[in-house]
N, C-alpha and C. Protein backbone atom coordinates (compact mmCIF):
# COMPACT_ATOMS: atom_id res chain seq x y z
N UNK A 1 26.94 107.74 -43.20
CA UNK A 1 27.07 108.34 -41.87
C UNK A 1 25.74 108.20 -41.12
N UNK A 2 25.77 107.77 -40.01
CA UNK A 2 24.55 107.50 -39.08
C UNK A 2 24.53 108.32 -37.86
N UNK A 3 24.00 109.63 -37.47
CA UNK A 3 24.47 110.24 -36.33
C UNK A 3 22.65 109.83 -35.13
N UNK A 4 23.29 109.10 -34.15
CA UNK A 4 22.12 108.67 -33.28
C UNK A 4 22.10 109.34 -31.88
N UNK A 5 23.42 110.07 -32.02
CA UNK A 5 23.65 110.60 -30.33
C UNK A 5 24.75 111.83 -30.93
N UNK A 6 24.75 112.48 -29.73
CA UNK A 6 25.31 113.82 -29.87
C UNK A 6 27.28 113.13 -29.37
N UNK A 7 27.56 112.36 -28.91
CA UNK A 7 28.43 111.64 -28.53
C UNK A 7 28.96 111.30 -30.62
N UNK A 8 28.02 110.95 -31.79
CA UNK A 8 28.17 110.31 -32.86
C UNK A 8 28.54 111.84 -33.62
N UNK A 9 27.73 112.75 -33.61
CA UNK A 9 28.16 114.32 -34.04
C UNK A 9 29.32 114.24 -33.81
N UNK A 10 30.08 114.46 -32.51
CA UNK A 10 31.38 115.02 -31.58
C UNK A 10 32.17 114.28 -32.83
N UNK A 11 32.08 112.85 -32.95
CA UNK A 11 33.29 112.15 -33.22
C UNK A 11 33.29 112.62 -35.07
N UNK A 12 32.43 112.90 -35.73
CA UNK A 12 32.25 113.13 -37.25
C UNK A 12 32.88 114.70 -37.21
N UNK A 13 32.58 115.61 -36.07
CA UNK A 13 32.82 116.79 -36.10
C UNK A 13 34.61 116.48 -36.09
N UNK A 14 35.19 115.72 -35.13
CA UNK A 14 36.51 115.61 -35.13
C UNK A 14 37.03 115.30 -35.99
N UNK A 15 36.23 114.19 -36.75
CA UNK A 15 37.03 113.57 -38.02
C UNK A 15 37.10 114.32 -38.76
N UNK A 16 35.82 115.40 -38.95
CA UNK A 16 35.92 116.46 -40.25
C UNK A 16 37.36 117.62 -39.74
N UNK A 17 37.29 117.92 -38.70
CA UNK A 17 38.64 119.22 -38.08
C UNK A 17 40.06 118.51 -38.51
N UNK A 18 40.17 117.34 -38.31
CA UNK A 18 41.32 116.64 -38.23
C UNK A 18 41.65 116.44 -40.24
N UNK A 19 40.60 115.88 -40.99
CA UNK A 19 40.73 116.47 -42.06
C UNK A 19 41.37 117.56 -42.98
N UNK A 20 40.55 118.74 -42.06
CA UNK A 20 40.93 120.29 -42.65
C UNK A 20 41.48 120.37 -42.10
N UNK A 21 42.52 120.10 -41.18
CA UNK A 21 44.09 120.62 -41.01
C UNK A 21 45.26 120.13 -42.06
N UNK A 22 45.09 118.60 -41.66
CA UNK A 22 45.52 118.07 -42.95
C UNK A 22 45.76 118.62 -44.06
N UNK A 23 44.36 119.26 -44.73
CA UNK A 23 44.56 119.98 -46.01
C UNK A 23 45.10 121.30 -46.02
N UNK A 24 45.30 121.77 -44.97
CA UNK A 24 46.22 122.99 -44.39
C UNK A 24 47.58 122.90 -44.22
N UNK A 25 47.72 121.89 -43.71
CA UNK A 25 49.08 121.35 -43.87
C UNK A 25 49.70 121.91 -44.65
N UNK A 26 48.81 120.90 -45.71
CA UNK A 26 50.26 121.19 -47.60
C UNK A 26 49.90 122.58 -48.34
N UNK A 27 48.37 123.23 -47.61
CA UNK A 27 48.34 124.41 -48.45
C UNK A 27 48.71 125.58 -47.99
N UNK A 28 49.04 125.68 -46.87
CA UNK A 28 50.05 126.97 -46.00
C UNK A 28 51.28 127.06 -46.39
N UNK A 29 52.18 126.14 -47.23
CA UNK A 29 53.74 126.01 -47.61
C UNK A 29 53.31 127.28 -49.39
N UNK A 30 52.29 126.78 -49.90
CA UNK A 30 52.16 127.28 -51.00
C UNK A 30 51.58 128.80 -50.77
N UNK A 31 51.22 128.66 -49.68
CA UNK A 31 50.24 130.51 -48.86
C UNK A 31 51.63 131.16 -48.97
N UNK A 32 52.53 130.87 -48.31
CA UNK A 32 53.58 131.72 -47.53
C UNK A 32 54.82 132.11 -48.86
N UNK A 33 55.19 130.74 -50.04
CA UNK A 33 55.65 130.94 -51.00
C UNK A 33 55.32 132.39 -51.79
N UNK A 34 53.06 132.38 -52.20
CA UNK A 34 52.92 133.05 -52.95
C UNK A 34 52.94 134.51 -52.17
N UNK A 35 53.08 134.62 -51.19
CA UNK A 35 53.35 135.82 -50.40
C UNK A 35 54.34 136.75 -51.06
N UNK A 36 54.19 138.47 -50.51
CA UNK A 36 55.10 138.94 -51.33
C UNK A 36 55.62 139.94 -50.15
N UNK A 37 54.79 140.15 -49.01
CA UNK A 37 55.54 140.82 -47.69
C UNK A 37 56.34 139.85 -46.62
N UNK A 38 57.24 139.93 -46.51
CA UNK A 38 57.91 139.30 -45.61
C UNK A 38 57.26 138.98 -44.17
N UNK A 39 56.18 139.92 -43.75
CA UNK A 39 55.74 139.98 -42.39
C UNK A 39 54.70 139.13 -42.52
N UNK A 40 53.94 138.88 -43.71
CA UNK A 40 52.97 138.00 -44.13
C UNK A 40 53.50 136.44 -44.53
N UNK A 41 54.68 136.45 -45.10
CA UNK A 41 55.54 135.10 -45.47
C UNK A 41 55.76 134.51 -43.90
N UNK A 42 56.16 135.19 -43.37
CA UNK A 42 56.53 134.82 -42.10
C UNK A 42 55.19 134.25 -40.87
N UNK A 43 54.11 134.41 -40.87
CA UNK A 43 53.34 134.48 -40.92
C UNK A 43 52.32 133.27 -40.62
N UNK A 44 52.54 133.03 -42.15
CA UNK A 44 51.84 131.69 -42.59
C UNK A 44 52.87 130.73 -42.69
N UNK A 45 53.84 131.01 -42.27
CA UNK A 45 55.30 129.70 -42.03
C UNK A 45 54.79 129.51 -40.17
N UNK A 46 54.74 130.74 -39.52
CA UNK A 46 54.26 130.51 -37.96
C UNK A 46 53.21 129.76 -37.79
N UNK A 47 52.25 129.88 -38.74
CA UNK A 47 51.15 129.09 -38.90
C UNK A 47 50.88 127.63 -38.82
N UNK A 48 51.80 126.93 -39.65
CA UNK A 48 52.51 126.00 -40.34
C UNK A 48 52.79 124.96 -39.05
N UNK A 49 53.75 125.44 -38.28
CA UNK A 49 54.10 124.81 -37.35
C UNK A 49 52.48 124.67 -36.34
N UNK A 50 51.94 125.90 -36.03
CA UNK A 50 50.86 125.68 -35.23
C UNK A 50 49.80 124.14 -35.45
N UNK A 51 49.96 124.27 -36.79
CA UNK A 51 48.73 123.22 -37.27
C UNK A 51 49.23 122.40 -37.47
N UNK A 52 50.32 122.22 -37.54
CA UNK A 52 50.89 120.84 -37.33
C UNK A 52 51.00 120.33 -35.99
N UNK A 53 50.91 121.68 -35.17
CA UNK A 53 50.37 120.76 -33.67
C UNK A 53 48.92 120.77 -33.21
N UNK A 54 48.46 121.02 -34.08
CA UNK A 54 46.69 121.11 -34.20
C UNK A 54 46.46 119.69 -34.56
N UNK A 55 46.68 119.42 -35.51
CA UNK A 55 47.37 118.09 -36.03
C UNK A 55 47.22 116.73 -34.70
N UNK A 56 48.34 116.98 -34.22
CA UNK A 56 48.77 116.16 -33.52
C UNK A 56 47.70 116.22 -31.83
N UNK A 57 47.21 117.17 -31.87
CA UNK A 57 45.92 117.37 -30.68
C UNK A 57 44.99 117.00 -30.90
N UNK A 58 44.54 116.60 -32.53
CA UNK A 58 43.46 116.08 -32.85
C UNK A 58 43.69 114.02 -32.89
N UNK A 59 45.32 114.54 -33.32
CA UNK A 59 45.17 112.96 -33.27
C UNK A 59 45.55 112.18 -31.30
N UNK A 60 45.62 113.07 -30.39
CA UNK A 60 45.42 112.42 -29.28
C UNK A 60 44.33 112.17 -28.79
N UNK A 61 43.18 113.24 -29.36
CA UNK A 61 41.84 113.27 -28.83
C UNK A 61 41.44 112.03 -29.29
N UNK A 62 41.91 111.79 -30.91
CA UNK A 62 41.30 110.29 -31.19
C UNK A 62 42.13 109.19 -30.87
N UNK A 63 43.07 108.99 -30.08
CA UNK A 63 43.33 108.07 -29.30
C UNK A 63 42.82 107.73 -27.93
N UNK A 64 42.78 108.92 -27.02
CA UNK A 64 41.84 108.82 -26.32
C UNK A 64 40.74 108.17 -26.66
N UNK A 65 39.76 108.80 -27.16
CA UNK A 65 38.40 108.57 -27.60
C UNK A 65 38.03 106.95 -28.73
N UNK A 66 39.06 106.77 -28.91
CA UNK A 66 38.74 105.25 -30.13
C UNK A 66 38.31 105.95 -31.02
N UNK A 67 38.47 107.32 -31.73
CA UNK A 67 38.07 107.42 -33.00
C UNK A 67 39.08 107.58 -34.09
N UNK A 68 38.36 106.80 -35.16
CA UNK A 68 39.44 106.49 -36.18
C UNK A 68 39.76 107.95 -36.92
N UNK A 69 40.56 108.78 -37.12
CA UNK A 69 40.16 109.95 -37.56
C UNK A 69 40.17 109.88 -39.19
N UNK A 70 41.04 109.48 -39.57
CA UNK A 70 41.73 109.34 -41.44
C UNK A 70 39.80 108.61 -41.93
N UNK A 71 39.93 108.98 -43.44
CA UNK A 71 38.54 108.54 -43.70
C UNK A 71 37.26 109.56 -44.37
N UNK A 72 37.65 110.80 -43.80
CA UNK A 72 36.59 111.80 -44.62
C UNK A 72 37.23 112.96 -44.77
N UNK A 73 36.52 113.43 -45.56
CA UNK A 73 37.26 114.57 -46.12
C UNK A 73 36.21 115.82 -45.61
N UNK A 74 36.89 116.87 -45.54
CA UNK A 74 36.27 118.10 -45.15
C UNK A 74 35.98 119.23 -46.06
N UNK A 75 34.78 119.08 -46.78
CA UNK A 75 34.43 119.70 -48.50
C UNK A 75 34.37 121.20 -47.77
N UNK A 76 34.52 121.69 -47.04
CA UNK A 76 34.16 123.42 -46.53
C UNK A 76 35.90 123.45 -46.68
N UNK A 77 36.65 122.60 -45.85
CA UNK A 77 38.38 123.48 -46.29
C UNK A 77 38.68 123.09 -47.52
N UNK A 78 38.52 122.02 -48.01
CA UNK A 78 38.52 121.94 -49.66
C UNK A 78 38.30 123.22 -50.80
N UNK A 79 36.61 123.85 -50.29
CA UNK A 79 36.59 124.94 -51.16
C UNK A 79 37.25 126.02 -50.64
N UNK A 80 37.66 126.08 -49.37
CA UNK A 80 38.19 127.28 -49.33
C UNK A 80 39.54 127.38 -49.66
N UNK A 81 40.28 126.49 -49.67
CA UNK A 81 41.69 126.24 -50.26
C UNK A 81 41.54 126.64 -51.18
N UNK A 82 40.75 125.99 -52.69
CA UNK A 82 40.25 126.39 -53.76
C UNK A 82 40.41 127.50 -53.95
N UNK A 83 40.09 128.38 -53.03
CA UNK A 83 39.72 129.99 -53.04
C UNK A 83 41.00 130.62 -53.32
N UNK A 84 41.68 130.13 -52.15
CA UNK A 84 43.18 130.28 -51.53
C UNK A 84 44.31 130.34 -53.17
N UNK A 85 43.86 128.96 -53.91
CA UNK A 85 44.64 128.74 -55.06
C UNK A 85 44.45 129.91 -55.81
N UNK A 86 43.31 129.79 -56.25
CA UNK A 86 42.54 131.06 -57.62
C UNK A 86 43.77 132.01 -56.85
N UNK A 87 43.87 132.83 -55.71
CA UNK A 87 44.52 133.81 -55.41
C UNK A 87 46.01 133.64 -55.87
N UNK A 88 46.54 132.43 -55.19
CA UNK A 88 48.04 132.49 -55.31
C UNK A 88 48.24 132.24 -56.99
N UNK A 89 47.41 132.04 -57.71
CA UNK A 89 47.46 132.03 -59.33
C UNK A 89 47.65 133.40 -60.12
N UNK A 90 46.71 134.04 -59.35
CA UNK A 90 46.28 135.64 -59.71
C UNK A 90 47.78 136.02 -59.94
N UNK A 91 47.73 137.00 -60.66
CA UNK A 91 48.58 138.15 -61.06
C UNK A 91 48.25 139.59 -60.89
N UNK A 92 49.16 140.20 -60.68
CA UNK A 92 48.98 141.94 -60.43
C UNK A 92 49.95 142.48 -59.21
N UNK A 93 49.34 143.68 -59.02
CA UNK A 93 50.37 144.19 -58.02
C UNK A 93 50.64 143.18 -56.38
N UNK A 94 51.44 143.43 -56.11
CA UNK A 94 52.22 142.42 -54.81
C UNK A 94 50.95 142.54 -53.43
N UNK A 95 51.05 144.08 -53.62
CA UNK A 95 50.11 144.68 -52.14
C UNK A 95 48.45 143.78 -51.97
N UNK A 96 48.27 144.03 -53.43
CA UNK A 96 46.85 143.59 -54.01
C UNK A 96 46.79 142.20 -53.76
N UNK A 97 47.73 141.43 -54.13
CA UNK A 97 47.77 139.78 -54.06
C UNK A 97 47.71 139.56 -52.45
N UNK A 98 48.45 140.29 -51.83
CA UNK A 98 48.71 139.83 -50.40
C UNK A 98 47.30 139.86 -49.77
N UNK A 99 46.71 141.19 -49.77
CA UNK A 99 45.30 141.70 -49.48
C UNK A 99 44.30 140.61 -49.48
N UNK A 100 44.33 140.00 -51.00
CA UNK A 100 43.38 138.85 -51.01
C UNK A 100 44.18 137.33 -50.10
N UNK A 101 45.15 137.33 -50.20
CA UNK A 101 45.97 136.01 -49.34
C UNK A 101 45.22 136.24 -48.13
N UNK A 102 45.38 137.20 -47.60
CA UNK A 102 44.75 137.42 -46.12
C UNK A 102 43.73 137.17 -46.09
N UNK A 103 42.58 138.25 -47.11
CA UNK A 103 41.17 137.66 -46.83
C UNK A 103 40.98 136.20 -46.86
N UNK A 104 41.76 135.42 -47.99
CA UNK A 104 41.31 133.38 -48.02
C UNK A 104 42.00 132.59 -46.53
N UNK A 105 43.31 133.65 -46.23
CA UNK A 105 43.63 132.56 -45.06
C UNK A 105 42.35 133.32 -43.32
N UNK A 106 41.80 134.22 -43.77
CA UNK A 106 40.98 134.75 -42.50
C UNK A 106 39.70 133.68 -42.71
N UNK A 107 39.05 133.66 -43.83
CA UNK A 107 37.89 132.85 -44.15
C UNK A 107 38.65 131.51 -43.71
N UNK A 108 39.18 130.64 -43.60
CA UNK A 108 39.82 129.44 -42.90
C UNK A 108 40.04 129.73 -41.40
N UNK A 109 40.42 131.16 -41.15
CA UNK A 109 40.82 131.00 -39.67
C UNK A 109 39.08 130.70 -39.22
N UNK A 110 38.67 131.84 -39.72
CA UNK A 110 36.79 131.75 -39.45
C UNK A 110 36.09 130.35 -38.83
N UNK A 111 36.85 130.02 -40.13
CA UNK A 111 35.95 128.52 -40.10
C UNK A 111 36.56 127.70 -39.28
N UNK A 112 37.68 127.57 -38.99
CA UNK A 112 38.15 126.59 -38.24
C UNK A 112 37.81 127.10 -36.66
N UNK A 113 37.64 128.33 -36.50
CA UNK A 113 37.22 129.09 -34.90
C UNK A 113 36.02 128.26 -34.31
N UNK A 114 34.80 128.28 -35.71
CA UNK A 114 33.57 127.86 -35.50
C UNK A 114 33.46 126.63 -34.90
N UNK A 115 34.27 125.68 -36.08
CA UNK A 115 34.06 124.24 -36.02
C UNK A 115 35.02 123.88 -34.39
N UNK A 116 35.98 124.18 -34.11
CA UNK A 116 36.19 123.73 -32.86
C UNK A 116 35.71 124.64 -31.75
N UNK A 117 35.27 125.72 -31.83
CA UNK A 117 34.46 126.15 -30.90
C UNK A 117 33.18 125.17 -30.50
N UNK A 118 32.38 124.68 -31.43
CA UNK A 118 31.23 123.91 -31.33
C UNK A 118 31.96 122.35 -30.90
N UNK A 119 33.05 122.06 -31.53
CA UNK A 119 33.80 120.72 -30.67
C UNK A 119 33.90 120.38 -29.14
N UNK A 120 34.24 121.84 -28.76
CA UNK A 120 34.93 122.07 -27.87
C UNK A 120 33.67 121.81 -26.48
N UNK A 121 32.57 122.35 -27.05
CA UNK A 121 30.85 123.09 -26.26
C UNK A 121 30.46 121.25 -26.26
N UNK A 122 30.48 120.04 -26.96
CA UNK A 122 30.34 119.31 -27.11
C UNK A 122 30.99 118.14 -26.26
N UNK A 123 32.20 118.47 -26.42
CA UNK A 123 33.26 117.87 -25.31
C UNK A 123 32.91 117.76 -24.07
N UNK A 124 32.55 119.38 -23.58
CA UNK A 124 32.07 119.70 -22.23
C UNK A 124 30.89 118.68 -22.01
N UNK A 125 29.54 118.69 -22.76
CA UNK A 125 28.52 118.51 -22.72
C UNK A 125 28.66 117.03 -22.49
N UNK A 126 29.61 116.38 -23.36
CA UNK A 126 29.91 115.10 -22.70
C UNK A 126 31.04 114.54 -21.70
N UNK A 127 31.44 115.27 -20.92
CA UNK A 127 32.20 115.60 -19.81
C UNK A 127 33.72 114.96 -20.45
N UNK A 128 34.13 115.18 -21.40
CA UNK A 128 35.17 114.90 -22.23
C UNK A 128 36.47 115.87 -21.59
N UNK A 129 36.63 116.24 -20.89
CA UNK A 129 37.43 117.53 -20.18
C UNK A 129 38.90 117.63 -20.62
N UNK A 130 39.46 116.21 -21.08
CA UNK A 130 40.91 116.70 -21.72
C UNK A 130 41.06 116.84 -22.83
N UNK A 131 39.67 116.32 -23.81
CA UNK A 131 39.53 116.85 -25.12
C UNK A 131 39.05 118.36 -25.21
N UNK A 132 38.09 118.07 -24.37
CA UNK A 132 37.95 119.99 -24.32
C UNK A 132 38.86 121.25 -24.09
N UNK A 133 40.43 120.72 -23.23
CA UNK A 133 41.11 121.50 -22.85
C UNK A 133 42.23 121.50 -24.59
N UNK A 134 42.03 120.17 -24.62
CA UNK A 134 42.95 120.57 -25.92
C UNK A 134 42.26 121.30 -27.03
N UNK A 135 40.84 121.33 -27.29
CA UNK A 135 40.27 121.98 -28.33
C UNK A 135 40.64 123.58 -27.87
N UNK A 136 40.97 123.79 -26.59
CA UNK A 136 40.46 125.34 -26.51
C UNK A 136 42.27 125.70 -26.77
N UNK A 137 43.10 124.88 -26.63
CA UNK A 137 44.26 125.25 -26.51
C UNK A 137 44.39 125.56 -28.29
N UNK A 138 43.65 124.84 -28.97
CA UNK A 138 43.76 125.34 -30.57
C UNK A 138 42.63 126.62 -31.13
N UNK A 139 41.88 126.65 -29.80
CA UNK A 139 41.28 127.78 -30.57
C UNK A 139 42.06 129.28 -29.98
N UNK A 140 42.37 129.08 -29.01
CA UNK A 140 43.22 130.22 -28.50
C UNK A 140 44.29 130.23 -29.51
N UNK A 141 45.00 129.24 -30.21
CA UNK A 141 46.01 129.93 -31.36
C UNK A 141 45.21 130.23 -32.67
N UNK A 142 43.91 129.77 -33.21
CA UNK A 142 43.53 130.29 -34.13
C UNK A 142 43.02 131.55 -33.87
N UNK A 143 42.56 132.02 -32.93
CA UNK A 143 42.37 133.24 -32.61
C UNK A 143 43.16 134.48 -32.56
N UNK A 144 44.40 133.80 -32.36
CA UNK A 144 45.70 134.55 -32.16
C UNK A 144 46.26 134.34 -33.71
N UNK A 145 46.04 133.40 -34.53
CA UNK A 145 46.90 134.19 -36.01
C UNK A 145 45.27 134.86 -36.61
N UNK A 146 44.29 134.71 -36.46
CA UNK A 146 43.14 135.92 -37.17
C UNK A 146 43.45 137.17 -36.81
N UNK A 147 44.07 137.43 -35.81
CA UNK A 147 44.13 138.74 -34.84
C UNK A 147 45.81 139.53 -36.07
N UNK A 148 46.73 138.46 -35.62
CA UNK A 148 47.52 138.83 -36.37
C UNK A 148 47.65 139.18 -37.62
N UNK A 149 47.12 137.86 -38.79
CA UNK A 149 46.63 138.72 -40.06
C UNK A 149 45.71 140.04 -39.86
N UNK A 150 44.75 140.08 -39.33
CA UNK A 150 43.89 141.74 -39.04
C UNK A 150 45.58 142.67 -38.64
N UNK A 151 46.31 142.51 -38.29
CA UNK A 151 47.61 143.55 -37.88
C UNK A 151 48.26 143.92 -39.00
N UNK A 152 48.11 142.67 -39.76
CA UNK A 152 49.31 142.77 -40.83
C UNK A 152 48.35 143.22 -42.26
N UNK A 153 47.34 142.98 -42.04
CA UNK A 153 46.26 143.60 -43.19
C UNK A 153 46.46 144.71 -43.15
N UNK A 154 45.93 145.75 -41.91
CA UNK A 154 46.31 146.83 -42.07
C UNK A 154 47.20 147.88 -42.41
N UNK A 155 48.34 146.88 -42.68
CA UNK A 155 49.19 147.78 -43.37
C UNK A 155 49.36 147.92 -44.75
N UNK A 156 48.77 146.47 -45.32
CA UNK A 156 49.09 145.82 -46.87
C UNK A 156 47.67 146.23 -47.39
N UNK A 157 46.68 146.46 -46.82
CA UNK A 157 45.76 147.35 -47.42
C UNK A 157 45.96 148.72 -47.44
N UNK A 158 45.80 148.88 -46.82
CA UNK A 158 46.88 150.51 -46.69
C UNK A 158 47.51 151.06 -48.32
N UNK A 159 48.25 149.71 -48.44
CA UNK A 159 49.30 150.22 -48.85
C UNK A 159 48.77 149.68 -50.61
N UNK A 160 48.03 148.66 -50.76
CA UNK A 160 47.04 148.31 -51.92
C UNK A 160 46.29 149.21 -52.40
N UNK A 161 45.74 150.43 -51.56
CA UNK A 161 44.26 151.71 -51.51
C UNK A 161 44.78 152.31 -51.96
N UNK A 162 46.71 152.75 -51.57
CA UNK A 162 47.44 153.94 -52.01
C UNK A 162 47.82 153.64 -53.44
N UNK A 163 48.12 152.38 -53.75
CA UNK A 163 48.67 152.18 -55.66
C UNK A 163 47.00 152.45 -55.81
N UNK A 164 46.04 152.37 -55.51
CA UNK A 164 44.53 152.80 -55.94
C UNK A 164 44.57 154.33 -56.26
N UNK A 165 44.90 154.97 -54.94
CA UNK A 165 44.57 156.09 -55.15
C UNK A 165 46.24 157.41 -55.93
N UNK A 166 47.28 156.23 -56.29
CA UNK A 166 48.31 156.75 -56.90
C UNK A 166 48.07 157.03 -58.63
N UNK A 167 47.07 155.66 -58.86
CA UNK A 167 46.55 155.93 -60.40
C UNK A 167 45.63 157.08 -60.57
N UNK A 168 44.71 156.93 -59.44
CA UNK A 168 44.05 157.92 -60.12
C UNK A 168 44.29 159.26 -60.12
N UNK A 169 45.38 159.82 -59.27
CA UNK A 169 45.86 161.15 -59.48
C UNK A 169 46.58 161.00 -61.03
N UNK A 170 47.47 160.14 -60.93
CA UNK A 170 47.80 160.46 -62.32
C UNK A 170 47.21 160.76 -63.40
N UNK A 171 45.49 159.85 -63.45
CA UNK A 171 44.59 160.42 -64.13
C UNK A 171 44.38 161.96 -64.04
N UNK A 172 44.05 162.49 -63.04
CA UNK A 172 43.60 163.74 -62.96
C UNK A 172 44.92 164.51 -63.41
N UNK A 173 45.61 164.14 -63.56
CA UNK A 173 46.98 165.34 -63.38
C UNK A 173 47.14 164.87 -65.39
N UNK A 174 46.71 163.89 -65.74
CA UNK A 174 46.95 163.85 -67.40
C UNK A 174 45.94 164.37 -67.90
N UNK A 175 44.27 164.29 -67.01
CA UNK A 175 43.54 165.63 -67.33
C UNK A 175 43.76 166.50 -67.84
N UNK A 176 44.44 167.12 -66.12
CA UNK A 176 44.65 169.04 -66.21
C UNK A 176 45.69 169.13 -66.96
N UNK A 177 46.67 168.30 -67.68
CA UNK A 177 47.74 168.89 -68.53
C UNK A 177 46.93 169.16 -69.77
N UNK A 178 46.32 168.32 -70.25
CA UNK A 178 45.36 167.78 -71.71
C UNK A 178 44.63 169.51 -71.66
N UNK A 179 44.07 169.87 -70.43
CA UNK A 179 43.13 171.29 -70.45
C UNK A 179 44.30 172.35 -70.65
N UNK A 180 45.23 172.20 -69.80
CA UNK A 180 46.16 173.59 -70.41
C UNK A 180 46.95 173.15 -71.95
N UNK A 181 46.92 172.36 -71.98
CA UNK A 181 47.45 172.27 -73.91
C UNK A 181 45.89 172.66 -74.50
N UNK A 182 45.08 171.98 -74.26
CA UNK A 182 44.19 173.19 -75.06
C UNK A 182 43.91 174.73 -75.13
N UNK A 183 44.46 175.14 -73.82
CA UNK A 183 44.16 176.43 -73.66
C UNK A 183 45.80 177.39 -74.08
N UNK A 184 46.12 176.38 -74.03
CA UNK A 184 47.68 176.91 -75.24
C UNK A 184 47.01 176.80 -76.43
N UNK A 185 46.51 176.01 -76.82
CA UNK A 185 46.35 175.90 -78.56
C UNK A 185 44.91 176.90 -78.93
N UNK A 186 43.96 177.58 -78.25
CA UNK A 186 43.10 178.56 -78.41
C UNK A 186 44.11 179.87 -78.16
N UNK A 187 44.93 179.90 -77.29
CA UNK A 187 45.59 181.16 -77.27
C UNK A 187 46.46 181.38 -78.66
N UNK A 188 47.10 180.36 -78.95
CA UNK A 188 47.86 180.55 -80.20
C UNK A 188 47.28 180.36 -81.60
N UNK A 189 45.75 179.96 -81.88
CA UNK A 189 45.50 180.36 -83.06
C UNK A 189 44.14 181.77 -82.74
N UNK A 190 44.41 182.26 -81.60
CA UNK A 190 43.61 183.33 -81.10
C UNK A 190 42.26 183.27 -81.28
N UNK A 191 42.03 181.82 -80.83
CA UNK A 191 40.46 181.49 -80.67
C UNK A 191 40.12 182.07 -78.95
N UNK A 192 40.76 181.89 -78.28
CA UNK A 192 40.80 182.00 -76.94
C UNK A 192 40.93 183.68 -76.74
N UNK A 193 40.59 183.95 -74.67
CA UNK A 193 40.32 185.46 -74.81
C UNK A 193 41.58 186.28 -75.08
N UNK A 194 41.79 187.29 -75.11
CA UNK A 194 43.12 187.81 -75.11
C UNK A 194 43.38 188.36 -73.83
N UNK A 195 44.69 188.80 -73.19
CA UNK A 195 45.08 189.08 -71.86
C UNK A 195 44.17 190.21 -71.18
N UNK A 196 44.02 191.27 -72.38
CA UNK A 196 43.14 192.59 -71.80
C UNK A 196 42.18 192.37 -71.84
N UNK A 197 41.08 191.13 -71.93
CA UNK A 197 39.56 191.41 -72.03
C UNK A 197 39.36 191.01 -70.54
N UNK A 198 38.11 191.41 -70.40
CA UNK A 198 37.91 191.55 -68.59
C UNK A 198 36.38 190.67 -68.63
């Protein structure tokens, strides 16, 4: 890679976005599978379609522009997919799995905000104006499913904190039974006080 002009950035920056959708593509079918709330399955299927026209905005920009896009790979959505997998592998409660689904698909929305935000500032800078209108038309939908997972988090955390805080009453409540069976078993070999002592 040889970058000599900010014009040579723009086009490596595209090739890398156009990349990590790609790899979004095939890993949003497996997001929405390992899903276990319907409002979250649904979700990352809405998604699905988006980036597949993310997709297709990246590949007009590089028709416009003469850039070849196919060719490099994008090692930042790579590891975060990665991330994405370890999760949909995981086992345990449903609420809990979803919780983390969200956090790996927010760290992607993140990143993908950044990288075409800075596309987009670039475009301008090189008076690129219908690439720029299409970059912003994809960041206005990545903005809009981060917003939405943050909607739908809040309920599936919610509801992850409460199996948290459902165990540990049970703890306390197998406690206080454990203390009144002892205080049965001092009363009945009359180690314990008797009713009339004060």
């Amino acid at each position: 890679m040889k970058l000599e002009s900010l014009n040579d950035v723009f086009t490596d920056l595209i090739r890398d976005l156009y990349n990590a959708e790609t790899q979004l593509v095939k890993a949003l079918p497996k997001m929405a599978k390992a899903a276990s709330s319907e409002e979250l399955r649904t979700a990352f299927e809405d998604h699905l379609e988006e980036t597949e026209g993310q997709v297709q905005r990246l590949e007009q920009i590089c028709e416009d522009l003469g850039i070849r896009p196919k060719g490099k790979t994008c090692k930042a959505m790579k590891g975060l997919i990665e991330e994405g997998s370890e999760v949909i592998e995981a086992s345990g409660e449903p609420a809990a799995k979803d919780a983390a689904l969200i956090a790996a698909a927010q760290k992607v929305e993140h990143y993908e905000i950044a990288g075409y935000g800075t596309a987009r500032t670039f475009a301008q800078l090189l008076g690129e104006d219908e690439a720029a209108k299409l970059l912003d038309e994809t960041i206005a939908e990545e903005g809009a499913a981060d917003k939405k997972l943050t909607t739908i988090a809040e309920g599936i955390n919610s509801e992850a904190a409460g199996d948290e805080d459902g165990e540990e009453e049970d703890e306390t409540e197998e406690e206080e039974d454990g203390e009144e069976d002892e205080d049965e078993m001092e009363g009945s070999t009359g180690r314990g006080r008797s009713s009339g002592s004060r």
